[in-house]
PDB file of N, CA and C in Angstrom:
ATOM      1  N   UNK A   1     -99.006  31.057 -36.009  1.00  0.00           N
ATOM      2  CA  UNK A   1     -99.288  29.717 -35.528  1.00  0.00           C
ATOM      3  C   UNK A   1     -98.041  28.845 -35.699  1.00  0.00           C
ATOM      4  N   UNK A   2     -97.966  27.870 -34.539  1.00  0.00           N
ATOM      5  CA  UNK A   2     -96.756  26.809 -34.840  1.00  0.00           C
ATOM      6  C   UNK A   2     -97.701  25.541 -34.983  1.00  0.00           C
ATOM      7  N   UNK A   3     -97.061  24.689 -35.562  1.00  0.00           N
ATOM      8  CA  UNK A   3     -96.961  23.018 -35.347  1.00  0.00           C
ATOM      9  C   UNK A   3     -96.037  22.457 -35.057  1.00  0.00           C
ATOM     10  N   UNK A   4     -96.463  21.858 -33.153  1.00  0.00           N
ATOM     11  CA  UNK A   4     -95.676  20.478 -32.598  1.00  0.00           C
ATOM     12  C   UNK A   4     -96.066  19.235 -32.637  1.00  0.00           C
ATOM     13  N   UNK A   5     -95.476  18.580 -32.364  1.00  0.00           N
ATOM     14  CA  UNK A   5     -95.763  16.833 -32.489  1.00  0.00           C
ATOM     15  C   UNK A   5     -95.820  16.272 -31.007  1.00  0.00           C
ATOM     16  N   UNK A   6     -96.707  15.697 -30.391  1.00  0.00           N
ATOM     17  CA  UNK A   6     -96.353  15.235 -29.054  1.00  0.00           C
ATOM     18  C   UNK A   6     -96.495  13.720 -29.359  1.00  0.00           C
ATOM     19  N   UNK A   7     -95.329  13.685 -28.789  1.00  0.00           N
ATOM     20  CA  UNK A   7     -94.897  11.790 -28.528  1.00  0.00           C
ATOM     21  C   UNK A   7     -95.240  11.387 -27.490  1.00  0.00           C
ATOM     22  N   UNK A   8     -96.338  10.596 -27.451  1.00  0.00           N
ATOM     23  CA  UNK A   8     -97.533   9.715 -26.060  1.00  0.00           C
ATOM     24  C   UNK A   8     -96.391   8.478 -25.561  1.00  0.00           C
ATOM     25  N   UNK A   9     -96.413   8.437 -24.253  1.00  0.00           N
ATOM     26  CA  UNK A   9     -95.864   7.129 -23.848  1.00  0.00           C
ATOM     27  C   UNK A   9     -96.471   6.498 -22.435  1.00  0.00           C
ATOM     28  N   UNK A  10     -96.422   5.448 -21.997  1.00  0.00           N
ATOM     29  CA  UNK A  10     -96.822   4.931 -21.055  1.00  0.00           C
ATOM     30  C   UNK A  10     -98.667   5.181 -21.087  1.00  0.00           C
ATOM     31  N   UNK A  11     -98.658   6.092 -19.568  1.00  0.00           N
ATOM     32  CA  UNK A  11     -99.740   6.418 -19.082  1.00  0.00           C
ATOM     33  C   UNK A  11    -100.767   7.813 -20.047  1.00  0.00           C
ATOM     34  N   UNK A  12     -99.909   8.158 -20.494  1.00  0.00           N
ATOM     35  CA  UNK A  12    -100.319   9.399 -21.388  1.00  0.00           C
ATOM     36  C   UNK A  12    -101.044   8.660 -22.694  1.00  0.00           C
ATOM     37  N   UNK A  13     -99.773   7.578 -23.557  1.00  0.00           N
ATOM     38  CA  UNK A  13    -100.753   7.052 -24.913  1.00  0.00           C
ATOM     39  C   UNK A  13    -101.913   6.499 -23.983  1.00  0.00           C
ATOM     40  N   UNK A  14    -102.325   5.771 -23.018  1.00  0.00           N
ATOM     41  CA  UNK A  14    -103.204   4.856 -22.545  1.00  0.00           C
ATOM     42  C   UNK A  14    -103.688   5.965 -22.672  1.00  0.00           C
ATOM     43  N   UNK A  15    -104.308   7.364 -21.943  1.00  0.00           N
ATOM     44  CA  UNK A  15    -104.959   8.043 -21.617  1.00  0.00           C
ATOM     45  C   UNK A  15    -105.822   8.979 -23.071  1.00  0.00           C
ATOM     46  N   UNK A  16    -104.647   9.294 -24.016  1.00  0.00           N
ATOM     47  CA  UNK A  16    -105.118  10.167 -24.864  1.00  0.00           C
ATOM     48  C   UNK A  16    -105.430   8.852 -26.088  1.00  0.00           C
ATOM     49  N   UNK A  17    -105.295   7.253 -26.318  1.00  0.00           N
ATOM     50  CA  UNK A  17    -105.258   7.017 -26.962  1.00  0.00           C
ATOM     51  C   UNK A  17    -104.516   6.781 -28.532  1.00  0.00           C
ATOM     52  N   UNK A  18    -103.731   6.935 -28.648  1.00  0.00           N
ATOM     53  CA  UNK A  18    -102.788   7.613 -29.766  1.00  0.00           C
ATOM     54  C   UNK A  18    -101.210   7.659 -29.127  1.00  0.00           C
ATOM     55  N   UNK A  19    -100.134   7.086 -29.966  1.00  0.00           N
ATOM     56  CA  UNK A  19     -98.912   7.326 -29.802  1.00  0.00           C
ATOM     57  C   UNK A  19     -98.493   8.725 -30.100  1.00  0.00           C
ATOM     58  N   UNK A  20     -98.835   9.431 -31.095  1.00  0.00           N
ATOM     59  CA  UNK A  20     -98.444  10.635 -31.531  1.00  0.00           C
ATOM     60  C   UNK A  20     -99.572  11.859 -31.692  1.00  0.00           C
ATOM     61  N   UNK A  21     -99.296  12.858 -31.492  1.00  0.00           N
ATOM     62  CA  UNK A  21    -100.151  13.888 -32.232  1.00  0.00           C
ATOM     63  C   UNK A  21     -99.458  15.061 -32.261  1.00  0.00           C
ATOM     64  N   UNK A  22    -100.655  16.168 -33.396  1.00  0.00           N
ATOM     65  CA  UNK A  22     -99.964  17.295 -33.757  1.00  0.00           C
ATOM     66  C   UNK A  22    -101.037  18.659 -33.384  1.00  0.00           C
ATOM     67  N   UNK A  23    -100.552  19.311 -32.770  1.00  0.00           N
ATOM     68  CA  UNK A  23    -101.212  20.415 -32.487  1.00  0.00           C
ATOM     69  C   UNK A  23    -100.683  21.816 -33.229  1.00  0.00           C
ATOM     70  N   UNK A  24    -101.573  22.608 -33.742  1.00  0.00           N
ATOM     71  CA  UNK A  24    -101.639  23.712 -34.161  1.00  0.00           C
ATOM     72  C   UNK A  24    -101.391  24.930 -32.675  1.00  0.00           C
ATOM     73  N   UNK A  25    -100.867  25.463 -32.066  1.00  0.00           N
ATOM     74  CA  UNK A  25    -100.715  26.289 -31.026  1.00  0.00           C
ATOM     75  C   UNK A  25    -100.152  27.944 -31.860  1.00  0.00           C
ATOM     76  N   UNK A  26    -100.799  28.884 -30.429  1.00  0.00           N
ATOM     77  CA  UNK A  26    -100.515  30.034 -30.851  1.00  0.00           C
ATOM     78  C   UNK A  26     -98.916  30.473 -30.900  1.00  0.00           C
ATOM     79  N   UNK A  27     -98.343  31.435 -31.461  1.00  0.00           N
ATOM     80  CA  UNK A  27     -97.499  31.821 -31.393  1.00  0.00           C
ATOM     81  C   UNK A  27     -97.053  32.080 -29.858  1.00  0.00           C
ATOM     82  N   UNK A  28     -95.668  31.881 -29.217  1.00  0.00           N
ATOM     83  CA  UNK A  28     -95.434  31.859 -27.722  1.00  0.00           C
ATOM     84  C   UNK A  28     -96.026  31.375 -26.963  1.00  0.00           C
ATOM     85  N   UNK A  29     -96.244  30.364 -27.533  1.00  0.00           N
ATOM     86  CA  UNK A  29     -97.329  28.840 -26.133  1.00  0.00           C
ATOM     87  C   UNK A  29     -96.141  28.209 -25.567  1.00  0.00           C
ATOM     88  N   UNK A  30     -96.201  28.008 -24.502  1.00  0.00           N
ATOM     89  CA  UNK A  30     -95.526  27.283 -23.815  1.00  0.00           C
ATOM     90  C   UNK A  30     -95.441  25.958 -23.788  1.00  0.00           C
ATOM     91  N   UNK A  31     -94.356  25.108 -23.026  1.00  0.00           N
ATOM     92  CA  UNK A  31     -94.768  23.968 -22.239  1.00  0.00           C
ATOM     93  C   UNK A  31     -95.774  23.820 -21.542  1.00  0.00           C
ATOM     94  N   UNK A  32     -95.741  24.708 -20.556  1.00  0.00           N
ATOM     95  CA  UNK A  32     -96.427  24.366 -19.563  1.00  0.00           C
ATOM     96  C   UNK A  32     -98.382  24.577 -20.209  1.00  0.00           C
ATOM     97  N   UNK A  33     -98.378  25.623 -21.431  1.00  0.00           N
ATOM     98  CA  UNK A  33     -99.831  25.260 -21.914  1.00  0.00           C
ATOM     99  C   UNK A  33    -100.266  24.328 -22.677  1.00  0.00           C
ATOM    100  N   UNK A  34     -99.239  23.627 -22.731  1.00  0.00           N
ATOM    101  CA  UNK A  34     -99.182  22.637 -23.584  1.00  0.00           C
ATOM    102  C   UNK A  34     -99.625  21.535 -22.954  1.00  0.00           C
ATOM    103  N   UNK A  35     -99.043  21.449 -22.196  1.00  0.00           N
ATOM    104  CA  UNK A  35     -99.548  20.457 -20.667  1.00  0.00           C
ATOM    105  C   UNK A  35    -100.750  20.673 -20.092  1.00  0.00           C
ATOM    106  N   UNK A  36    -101.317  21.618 -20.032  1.00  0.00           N
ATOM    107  CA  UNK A  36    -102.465  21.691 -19.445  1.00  0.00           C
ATOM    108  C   UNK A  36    -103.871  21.172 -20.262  1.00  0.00           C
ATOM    109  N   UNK A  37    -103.314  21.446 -22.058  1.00  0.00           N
ATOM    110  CA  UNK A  37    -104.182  20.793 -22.872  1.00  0.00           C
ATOM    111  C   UNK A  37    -104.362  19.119 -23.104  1.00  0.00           C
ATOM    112  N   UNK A  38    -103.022  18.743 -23.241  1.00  0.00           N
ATOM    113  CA  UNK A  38    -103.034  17.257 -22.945  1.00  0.00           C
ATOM    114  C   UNK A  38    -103.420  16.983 -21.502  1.00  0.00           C
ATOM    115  N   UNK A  39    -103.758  17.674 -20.293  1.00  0.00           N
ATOM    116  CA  UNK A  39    -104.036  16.704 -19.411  1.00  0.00           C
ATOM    117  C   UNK A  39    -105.719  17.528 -19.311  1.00  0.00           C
ATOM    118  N   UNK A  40    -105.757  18.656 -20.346  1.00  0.00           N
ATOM    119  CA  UNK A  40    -107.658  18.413 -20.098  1.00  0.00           C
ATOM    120  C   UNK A  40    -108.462  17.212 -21.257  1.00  0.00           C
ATOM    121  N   UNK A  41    -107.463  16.967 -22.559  1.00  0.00           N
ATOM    122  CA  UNK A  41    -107.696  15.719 -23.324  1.00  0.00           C
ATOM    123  C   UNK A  41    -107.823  14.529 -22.815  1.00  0.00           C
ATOM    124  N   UNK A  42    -106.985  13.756 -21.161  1.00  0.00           N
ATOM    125  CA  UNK A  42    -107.191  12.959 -21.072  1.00  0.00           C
ATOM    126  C   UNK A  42    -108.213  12.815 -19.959  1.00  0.00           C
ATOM    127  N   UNK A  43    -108.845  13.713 -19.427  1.00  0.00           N
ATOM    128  CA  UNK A  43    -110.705  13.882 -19.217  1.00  0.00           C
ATOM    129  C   UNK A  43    -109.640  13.343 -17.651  1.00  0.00           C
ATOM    130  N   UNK A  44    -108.972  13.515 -16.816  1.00  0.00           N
ATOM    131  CA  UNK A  44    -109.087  13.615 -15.053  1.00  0.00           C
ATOM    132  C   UNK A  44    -107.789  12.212 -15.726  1.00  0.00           C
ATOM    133  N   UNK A  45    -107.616  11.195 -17.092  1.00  0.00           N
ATOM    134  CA  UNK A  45    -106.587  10.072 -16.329  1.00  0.00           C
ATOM    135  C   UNK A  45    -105.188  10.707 -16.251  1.00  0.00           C
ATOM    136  N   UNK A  46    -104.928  11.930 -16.476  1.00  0.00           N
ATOM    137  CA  UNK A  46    -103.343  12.202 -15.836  1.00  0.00           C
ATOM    138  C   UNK A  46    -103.111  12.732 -14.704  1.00  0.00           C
ATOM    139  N   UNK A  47    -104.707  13.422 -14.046  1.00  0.00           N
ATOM    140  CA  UNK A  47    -104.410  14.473 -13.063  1.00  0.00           C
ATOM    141  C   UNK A  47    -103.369  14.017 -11.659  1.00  0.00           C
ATOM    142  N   UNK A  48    -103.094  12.930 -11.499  1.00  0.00           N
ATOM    143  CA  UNK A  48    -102.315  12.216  -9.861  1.00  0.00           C
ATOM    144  C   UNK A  48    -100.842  11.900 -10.281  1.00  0.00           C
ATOM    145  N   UNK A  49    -100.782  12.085 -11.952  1.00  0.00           N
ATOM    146  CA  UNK A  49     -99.373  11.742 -12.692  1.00  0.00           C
ATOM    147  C   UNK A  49     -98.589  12.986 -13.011  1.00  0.00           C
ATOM    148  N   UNK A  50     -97.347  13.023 -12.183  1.00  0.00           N
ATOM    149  CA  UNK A  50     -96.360  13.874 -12.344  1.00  0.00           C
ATOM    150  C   UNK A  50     -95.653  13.466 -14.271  1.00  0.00           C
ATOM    151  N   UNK A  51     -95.968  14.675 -14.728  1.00  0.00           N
ATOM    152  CA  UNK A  51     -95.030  14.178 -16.525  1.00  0.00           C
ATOM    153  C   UNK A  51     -93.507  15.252 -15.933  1.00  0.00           C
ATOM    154  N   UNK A  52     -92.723  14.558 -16.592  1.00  0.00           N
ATOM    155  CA  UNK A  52     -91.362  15.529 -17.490  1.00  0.00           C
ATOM    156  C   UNK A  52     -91.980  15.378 -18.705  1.00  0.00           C
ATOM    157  N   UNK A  53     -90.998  16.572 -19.360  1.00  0.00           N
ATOM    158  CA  UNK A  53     -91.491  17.295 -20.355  1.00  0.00           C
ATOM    159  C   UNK A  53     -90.024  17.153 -21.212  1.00  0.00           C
ATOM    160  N   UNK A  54     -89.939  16.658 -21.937  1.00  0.00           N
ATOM    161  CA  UNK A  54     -88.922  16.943 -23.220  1.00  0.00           C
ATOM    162  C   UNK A  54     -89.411  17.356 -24.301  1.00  0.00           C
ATOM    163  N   UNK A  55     -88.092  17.860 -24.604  1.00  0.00           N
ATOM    164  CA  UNK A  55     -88.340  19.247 -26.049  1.00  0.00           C
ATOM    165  C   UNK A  55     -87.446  18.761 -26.889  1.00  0.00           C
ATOM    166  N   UNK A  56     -87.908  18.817 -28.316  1.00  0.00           N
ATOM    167  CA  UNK A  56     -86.716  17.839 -29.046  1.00  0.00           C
ATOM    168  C   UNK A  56     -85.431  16.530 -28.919  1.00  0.00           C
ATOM    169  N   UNK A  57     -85.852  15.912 -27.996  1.00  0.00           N
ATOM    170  CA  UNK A  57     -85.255  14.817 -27.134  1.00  0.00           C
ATOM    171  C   UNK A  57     -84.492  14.847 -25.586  1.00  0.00           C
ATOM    172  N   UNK A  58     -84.832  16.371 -25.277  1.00  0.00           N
ATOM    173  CA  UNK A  58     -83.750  16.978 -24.184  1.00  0.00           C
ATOM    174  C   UNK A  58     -84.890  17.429 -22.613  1.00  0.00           C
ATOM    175  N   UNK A  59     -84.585  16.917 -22.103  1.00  0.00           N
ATOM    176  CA  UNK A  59     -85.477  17.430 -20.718  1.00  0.00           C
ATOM    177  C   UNK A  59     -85.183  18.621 -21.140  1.00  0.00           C
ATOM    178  N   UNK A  60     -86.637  19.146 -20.074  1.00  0.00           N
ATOM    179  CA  UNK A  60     -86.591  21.136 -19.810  1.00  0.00           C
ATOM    180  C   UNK A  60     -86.866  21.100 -18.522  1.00  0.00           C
ATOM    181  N   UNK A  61     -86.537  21.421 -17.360  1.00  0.00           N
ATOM    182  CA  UNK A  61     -86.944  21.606 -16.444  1.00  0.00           C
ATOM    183  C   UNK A  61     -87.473  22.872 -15.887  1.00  0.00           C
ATOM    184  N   UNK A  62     -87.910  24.082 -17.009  1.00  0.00           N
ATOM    185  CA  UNK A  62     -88.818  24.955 -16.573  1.00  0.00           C
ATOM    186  C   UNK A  62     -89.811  25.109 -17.615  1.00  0.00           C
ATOM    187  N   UNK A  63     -89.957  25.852 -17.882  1.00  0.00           N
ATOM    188  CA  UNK A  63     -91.688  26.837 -18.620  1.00  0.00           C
ATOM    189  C   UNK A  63     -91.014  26.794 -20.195  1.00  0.00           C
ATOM    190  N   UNK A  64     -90.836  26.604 -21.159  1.00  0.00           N
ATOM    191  CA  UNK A  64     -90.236  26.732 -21.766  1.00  0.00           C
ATOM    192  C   UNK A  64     -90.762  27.364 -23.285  1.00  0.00           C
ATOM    193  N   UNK A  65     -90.664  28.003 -23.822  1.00  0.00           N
ATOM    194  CA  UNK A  65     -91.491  28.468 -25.624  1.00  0.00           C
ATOM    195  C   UNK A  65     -91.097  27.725 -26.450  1.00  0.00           C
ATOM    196  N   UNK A  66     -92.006  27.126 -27.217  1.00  0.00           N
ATOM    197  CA  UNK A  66     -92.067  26.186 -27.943  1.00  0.00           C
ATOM    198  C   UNK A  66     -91.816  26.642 -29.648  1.00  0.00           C
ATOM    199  N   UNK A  67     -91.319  26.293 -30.452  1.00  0.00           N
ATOM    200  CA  UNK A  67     -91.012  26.657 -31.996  1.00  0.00           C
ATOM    201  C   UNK A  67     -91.972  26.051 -33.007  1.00  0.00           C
ATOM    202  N   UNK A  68     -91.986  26.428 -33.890  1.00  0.00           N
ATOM    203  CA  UNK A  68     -92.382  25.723 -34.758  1.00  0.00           C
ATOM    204  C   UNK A  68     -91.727  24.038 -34.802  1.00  0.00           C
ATOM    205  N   UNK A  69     -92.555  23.001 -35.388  1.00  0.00           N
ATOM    206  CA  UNK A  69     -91.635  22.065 -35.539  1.00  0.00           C
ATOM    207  C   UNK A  69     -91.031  21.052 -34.204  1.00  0.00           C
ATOM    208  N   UNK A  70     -91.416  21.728 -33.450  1.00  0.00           N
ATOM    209  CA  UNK A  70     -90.622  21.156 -31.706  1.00  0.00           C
ATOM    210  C   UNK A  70     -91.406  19.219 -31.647  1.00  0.00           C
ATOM    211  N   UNK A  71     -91.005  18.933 -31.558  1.00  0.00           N
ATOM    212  CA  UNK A  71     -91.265  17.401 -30.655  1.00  0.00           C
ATOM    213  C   UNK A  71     -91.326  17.637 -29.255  1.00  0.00           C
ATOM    214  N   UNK A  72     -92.196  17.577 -28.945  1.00  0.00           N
ATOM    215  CA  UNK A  72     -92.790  17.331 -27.367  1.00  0.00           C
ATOM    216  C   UNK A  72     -92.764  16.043 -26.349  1.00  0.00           C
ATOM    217  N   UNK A  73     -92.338  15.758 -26.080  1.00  0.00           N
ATOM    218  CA  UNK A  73     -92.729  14.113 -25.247  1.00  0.00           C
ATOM    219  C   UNK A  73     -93.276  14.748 -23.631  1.00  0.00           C
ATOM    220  N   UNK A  74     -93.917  13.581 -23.583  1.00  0.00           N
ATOM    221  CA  UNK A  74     -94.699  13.755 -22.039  1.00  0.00           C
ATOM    222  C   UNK A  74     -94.410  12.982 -21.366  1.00  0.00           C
ATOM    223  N   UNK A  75     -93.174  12.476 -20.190  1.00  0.00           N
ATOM    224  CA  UNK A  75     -93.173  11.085 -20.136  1.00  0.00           C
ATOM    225  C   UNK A  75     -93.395  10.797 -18.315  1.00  0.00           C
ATOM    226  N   UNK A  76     -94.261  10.109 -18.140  1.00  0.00           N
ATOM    227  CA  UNK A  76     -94.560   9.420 -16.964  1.00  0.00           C
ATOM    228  C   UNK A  76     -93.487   9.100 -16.052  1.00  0.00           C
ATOM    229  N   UNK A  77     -93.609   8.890 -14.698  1.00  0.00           N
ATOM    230  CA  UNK A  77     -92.548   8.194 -14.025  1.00  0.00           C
ATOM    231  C   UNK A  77     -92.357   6.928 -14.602  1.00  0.00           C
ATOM    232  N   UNK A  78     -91.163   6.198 -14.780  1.00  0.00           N
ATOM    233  CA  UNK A  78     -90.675   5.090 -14.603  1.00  0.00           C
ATOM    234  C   UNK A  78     -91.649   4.114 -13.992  1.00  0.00           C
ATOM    235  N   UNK A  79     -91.912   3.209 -14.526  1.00  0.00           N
ATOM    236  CA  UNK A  79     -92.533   1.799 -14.268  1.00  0.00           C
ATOM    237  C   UNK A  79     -91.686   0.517 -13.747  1.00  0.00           C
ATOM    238  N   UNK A  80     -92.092  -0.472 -12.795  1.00  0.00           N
ATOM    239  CA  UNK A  80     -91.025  -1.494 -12.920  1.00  0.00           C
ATOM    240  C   UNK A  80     -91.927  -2.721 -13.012  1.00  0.00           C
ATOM    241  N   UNK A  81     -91.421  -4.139 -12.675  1.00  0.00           N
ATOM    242  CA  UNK A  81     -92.304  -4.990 -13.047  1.00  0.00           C
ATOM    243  C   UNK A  81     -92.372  -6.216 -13.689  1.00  0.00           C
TER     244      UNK A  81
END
């Protein structure tokens, strides 16, 4: 088992409630399953929202395996306003 931390912002904290959380995941979980759990947590409010995905402060732009310890962010498009 690992533990990551996902850092909520924008549309995601609104959705899941919570700036931060920590998930217990199996050994070789991905991004991308990672994503699929936070957007069945926020019950349909992310499904029309494209996220990037950063991994310890660094975009990933594919599928990526996650470590023990990893920081996750989920972050929404850009807002203006």
């Amino acid at each position: 088992m690992i533990k990551v931390t996902i850092k909520c912002f924008s549309q995601v904290k609104y959705a899941l409630g919570q700036n931060e959380l920590v998930f217990e995941l199996e050994n070789g979980s991905t991004s991308s399953n990672l994503e699929k759990i936070i957007r069945s947590k926020a019950n349909g409010q992310l499904d029309d929202i494209s996220l990037r995905i950063a991994i310890n402060q660094h975009y990933e732009s594919e599928d990526t395996e996650l470590k023990d310890g990893d920081e996750v962010a989920f972050i929404p498009p850009v807002q203006g306003g």
